[in-house]
N, C-alpha and C. Protein backbone atom coordinates (compact mmCIF):
# COMPACT_ATOMS: atom_id res chain seq x y z
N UNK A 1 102.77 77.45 106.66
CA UNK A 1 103.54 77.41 107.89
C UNK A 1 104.85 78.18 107.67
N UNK A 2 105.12 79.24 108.26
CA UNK A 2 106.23 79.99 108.96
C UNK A 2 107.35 78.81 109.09
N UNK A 3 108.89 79.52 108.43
CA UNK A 3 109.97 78.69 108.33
C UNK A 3 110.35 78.18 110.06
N UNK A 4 109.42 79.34 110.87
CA UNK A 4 110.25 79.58 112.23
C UNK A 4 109.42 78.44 112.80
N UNK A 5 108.34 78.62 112.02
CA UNK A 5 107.29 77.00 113.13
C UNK A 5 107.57 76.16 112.89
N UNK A 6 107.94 75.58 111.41
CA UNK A 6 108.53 74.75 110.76
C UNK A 6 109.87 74.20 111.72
N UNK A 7 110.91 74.77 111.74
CA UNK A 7 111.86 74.79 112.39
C UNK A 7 111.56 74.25 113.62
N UNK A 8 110.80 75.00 114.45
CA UNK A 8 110.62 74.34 115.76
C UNK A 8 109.96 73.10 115.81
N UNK A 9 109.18 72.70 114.56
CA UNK A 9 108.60 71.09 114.77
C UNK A 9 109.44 70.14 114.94
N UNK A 10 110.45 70.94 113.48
CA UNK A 10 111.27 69.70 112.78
C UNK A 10 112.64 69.56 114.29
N UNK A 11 112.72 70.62 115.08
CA UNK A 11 113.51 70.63 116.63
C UNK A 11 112.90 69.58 117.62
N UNK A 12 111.72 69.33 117.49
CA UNK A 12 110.77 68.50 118.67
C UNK A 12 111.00 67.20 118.19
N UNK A 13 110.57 67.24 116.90
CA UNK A 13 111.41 65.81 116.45
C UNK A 13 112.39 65.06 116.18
N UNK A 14 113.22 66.19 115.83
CA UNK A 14 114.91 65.84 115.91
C UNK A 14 115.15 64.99 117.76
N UNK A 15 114.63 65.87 118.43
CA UNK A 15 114.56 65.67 120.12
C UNK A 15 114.27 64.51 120.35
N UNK A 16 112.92 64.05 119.64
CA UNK A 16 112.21 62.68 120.32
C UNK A 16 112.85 61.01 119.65
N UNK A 17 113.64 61.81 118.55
CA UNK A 17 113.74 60.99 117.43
C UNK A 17 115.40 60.58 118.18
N UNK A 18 115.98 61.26 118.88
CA UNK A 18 117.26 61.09 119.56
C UNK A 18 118.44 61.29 118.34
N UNK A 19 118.29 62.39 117.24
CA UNK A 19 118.86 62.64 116.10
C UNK A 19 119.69 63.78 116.23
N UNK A 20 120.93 63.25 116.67
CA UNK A 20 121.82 64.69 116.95
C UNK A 20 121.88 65.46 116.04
N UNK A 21 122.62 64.69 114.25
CA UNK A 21 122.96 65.37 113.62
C UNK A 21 121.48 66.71 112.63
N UNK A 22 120.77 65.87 112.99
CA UNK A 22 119.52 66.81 112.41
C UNK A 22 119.29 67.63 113.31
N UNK A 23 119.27 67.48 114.88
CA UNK A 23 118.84 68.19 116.05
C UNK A 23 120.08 69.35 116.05
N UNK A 24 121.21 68.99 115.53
CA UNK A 24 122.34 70.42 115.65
C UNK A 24 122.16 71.12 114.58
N UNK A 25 122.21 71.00 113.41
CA UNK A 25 122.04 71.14 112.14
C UNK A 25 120.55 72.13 112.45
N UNK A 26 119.24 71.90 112.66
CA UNK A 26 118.14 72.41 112.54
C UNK A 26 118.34 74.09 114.16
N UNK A 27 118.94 73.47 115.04
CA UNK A 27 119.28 74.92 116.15
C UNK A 27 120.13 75.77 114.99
N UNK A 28 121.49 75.37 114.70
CA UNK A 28 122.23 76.46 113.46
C UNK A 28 121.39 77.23 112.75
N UNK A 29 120.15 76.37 112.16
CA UNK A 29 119.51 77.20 111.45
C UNK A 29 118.37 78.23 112.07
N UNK A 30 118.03 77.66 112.91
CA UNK A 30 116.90 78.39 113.92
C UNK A 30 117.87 79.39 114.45
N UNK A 31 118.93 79.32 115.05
CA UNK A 31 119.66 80.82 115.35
C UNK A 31 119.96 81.39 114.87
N UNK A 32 120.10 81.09 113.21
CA UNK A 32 120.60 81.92 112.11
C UNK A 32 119.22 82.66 111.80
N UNK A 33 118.11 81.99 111.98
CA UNK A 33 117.16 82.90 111.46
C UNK A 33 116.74 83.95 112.78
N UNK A 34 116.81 83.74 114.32
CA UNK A 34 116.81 84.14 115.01
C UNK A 34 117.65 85.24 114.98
N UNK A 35 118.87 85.14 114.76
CA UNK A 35 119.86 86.31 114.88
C UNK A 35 119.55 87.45 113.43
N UNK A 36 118.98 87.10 112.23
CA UNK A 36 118.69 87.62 111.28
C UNK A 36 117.75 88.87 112.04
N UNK A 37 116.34 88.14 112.56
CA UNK A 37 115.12 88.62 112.64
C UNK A 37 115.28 89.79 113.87
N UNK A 38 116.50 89.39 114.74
CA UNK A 38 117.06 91.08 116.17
C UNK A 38 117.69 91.68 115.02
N UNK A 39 118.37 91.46 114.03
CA UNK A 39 119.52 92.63 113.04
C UNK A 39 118.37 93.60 112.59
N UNK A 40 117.17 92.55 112.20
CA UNK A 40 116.58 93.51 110.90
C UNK A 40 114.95 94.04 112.04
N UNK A 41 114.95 94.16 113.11
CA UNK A 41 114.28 94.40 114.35
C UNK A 41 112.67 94.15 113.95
N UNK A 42 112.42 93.10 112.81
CA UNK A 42 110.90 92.58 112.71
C UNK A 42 111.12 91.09 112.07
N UNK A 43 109.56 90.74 112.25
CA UNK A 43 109.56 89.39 111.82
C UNK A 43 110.23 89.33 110.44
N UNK A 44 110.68 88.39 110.25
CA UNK A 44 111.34 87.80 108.92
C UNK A 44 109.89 87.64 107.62
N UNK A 45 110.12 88.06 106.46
CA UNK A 45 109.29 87.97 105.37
C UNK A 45 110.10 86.35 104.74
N UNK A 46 109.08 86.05 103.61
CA UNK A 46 109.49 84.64 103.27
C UNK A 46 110.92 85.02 102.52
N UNK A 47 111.05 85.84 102.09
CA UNK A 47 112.10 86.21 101.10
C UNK A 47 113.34 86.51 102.05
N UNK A 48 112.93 86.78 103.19
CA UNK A 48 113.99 87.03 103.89
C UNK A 48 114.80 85.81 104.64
N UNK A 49 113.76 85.26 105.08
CA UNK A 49 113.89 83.53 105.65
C UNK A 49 114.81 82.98 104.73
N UNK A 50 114.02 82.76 103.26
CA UNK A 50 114.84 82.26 102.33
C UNK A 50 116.23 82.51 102.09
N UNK A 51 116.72 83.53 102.16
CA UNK A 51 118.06 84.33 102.32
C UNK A 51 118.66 83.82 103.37
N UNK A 52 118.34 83.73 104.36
CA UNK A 52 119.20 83.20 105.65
C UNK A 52 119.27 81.68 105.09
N UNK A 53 118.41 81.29 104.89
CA UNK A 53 118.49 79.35 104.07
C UNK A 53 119.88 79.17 103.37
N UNK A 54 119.24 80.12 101.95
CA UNK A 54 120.30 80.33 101.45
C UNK A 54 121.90 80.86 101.75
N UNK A 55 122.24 81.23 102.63
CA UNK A 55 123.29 81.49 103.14
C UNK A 55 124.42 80.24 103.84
N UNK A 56 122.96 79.51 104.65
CA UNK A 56 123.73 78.74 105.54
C UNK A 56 123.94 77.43 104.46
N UNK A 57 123.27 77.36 103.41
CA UNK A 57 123.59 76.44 102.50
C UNK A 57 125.22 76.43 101.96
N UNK A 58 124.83 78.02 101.56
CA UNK A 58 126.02 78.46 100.31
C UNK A 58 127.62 78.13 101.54
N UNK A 59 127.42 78.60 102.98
CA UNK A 59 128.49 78.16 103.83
C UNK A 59 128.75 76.66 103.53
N UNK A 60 127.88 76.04 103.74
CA UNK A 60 128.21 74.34 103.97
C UNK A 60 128.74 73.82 102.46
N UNK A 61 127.67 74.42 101.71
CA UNK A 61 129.10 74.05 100.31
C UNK A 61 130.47 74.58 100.52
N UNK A 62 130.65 75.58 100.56
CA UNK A 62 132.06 75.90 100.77
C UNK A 62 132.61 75.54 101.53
N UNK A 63 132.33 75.15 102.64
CA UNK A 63 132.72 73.73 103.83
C UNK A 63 133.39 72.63 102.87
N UNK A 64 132.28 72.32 102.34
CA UNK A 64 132.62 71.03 101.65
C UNK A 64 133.40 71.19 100.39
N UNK A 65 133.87 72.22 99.80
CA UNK A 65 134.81 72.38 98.63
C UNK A 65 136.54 72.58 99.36
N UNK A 66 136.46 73.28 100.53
CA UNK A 66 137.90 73.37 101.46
C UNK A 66 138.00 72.07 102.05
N UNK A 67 137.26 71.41 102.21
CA UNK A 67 137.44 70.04 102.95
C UNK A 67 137.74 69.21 101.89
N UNK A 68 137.31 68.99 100.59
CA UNK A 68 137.73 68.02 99.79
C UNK A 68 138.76 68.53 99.51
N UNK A 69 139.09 70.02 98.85
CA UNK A 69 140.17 70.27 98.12
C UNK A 69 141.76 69.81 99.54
N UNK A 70 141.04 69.97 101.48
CA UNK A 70 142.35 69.42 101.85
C UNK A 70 142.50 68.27 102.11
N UNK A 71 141.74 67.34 101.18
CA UNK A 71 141.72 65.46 101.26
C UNK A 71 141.05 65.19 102.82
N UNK A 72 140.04 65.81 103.27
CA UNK A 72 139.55 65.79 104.69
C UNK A 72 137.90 64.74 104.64
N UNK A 73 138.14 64.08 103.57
CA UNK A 73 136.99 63.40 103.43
C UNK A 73 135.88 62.94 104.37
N UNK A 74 136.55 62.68 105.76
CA UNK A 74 135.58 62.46 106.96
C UNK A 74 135.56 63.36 107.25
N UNK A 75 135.39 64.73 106.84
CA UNK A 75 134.57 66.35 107.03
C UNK A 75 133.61 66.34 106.15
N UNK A 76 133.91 65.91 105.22
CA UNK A 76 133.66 66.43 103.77
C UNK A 76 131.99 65.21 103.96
N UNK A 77 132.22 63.92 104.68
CA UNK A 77 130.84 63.00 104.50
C UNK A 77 129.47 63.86 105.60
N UNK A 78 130.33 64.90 106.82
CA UNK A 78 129.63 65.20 107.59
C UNK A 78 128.89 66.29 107.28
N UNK A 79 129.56 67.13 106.20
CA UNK A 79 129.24 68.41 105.94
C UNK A 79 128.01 68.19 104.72
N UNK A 80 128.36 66.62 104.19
CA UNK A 80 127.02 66.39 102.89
C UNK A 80 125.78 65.94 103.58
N UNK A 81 126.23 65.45 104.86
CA UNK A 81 124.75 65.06 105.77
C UNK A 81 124.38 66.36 105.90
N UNK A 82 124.67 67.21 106.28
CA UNK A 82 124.51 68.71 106.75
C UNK A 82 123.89 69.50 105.77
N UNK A 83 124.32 69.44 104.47
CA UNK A 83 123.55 69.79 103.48
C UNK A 83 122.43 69.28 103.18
N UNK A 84 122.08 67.79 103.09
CA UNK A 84 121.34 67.31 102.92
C UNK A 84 119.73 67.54 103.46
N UNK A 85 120.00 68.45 104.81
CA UNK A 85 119.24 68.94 105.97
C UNK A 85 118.73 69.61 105.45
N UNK A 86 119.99 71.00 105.15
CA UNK A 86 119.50 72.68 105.06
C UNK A 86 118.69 72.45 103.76
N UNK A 87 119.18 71.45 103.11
CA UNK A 87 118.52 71.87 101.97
C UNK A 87 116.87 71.49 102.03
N UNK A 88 116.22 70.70 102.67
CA UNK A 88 114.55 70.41 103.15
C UNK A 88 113.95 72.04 102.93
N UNK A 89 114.73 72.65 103.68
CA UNK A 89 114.11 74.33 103.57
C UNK A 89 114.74 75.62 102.94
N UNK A 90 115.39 74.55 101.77
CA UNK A 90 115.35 75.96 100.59
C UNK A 90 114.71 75.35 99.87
N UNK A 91 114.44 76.45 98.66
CA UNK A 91 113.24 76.23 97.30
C UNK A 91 114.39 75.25 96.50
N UNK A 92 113.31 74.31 96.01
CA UNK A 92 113.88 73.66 94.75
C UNK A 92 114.41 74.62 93.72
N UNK A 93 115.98 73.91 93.00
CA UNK A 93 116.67 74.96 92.69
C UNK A 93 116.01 74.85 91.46
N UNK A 94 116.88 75.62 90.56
CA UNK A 94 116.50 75.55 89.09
C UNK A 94 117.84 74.95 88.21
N UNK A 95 117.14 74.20 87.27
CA UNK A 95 118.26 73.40 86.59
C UNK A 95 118.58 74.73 85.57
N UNK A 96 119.81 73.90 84.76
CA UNK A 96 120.49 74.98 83.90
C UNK A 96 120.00 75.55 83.02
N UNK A 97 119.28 74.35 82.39
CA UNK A 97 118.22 74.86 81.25
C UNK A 97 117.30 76.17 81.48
N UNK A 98 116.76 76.11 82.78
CA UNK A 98 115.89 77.23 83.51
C UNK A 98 116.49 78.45 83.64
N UNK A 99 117.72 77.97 84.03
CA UNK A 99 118.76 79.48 84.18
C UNK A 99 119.08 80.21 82.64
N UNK A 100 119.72 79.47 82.15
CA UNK A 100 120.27 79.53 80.54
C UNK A 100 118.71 80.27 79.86
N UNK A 101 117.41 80.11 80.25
CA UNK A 101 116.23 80.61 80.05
C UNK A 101 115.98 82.10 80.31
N UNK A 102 116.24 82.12 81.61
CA UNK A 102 115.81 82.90 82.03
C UNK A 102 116.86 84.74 82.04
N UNK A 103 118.44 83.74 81.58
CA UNK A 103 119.06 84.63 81.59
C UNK A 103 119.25 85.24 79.93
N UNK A 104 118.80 84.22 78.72
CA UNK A 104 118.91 84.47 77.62
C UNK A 104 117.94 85.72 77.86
N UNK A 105 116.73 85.53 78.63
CA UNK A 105 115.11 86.44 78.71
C UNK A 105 115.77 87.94 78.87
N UNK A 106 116.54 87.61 79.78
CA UNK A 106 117.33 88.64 80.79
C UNK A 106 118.24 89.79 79.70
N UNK A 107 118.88 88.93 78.73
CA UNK A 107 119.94 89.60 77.63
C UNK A 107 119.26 90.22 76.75
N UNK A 108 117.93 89.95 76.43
CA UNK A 108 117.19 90.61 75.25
C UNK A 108 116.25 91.71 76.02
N UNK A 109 115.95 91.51 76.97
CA UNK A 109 115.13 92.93 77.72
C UNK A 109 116.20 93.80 78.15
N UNK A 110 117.39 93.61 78.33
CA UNK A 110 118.16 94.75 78.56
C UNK A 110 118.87 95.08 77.39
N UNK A 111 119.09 94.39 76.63
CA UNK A 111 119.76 94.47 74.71
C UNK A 111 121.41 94.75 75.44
N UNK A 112 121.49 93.23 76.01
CA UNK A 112 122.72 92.88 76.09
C UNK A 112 123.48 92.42 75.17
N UNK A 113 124.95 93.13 74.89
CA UNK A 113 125.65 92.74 73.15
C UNK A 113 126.80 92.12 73.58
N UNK A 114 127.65 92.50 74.50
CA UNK A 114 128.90 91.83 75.13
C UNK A 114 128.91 91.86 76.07
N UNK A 115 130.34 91.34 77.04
CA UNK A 115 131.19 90.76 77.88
C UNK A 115 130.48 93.01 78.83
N UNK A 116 130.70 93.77 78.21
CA UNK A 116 130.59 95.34 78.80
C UNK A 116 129.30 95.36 79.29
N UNK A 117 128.19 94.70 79.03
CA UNK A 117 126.80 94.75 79.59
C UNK A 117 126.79 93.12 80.39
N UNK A 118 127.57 92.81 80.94
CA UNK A 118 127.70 91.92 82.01
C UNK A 118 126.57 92.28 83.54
N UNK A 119 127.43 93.55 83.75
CA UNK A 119 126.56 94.03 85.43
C UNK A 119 125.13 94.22 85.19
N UNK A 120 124.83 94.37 83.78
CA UNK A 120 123.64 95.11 83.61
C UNK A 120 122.43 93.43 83.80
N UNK A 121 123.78 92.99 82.88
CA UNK A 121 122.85 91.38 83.04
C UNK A 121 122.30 90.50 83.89
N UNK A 122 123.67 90.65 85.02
CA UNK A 122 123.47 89.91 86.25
C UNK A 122 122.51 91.08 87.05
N UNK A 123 122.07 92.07 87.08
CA UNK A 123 121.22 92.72 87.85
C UNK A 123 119.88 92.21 87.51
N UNK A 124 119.82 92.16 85.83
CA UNK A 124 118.12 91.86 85.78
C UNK A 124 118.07 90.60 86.38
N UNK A 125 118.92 89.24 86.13
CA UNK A 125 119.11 87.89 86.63
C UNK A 125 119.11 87.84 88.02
N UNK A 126 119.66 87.85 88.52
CA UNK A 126 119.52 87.94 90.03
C UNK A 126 118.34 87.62 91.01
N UNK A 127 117.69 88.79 91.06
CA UNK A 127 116.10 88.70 91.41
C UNK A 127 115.20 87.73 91.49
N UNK A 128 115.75 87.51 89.84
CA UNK A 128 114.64 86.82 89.80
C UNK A 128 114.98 84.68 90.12
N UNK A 129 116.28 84.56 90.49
CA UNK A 129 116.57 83.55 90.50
C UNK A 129 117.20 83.54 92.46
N UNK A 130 116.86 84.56 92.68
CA UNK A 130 117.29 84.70 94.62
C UNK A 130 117.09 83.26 95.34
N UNK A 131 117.85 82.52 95.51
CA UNK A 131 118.06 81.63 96.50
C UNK A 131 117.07 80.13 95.66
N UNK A 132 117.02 80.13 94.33
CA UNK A 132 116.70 79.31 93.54
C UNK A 132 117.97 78.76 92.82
N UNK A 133 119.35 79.42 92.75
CA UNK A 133 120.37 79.15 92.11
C UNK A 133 121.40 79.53 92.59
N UNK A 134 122.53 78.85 92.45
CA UNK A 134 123.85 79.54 93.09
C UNK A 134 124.42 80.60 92.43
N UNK A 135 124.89 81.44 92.48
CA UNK A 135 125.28 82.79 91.91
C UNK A 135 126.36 82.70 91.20
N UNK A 136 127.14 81.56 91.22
CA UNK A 136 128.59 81.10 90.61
C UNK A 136 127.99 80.60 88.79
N UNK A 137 126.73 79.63 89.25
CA UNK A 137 125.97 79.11 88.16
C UNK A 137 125.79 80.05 87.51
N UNK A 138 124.92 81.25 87.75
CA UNK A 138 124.59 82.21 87.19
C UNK A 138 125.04 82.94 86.31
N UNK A 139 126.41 83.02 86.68
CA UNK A 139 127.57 83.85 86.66
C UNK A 139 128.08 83.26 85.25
N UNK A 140 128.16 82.04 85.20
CA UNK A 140 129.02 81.02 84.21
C UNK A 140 127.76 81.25 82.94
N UNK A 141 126.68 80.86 83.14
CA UNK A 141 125.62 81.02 82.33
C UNK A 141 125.66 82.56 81.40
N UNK A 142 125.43 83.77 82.14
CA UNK A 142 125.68 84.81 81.81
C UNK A 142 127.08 84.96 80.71
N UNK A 143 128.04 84.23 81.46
CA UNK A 143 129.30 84.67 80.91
C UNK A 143 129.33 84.22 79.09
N UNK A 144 128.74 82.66 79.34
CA UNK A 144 128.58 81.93 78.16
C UNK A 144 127.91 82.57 77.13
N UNK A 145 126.62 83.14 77.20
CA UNK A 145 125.67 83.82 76.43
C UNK A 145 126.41 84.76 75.90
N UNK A 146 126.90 85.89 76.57
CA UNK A 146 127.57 87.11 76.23
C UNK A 146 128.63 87.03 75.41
N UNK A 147 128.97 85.76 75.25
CA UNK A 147 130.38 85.31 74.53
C UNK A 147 130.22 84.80 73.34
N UNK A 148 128.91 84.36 73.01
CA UNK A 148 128.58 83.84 71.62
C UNK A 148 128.58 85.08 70.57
């Protein structure tokens, strides 16, 4: 099932179910993928879907890091319901161990030696971890390896 059919179920039920915060939360995302799919003037591929997921996720965390950091805690409980949503339709992430894996994989196929083969690192990494990991994670992981 298509994220977009998906979407529209989980809309019919938000509806019947009388569930605002899932019923607003699930349109955001349906127009986000809507407005994606007129930019790029064809249907959305899964990889592409996923990307818009991922986006509206990576917003609502950062929602929720400006809201705690301004002591806004009754933002900060609305914005974790909110996450709690988007996240049904992104991929299960990958723990650190997986990353720390995949990016050690990453340092020896490109014969990464220091902190100077950084870009080279995060290019092979990337790809292959697209909307499975946050890019900050990534980032820290990479940095660590290169530093030993």
């Amino acid at each position: 099932m298509s994220l977009e059919t998906q979407l529209t179920e989980d809309l019919k039920t938000a509806m019947k179910a009388h569930d605002k915060l899932t019923l607003s939360v699930v349109r955001m995302i349906k127009a986000a993928v809507m407005n994606e799919k007129v930019k790029q003037g064809h249907d959305l591929t899964p990889e592409e879907e996923l990307s818009v997921v991922s986006r509206e996720l990576k917003q609502r965390k950062e929602s929720m890091a400006e809201f705690a950091k301004g002591n806004r805690d009754d933002l900060v409980a609305g914005v974790k319901a909110e996450i709690a949503i988007v996240e049904k339709y992104a991929p299960k992430q990958l723990s650190d161990d997986e990353i720390t894996k995949i990016v050690a994989d990453s340092i020896a196929k490109v014969g990464a030696t220091n902190m100077g083969d950084f870009g080279k690192v995060m290019g092979a990494v990337m790809p292959q971890v697209k909307g499975k990991a946050d890019g900050n994670q990534v980032n820290q992981a990479v940095k660590a390896q290169l530093n030993k």
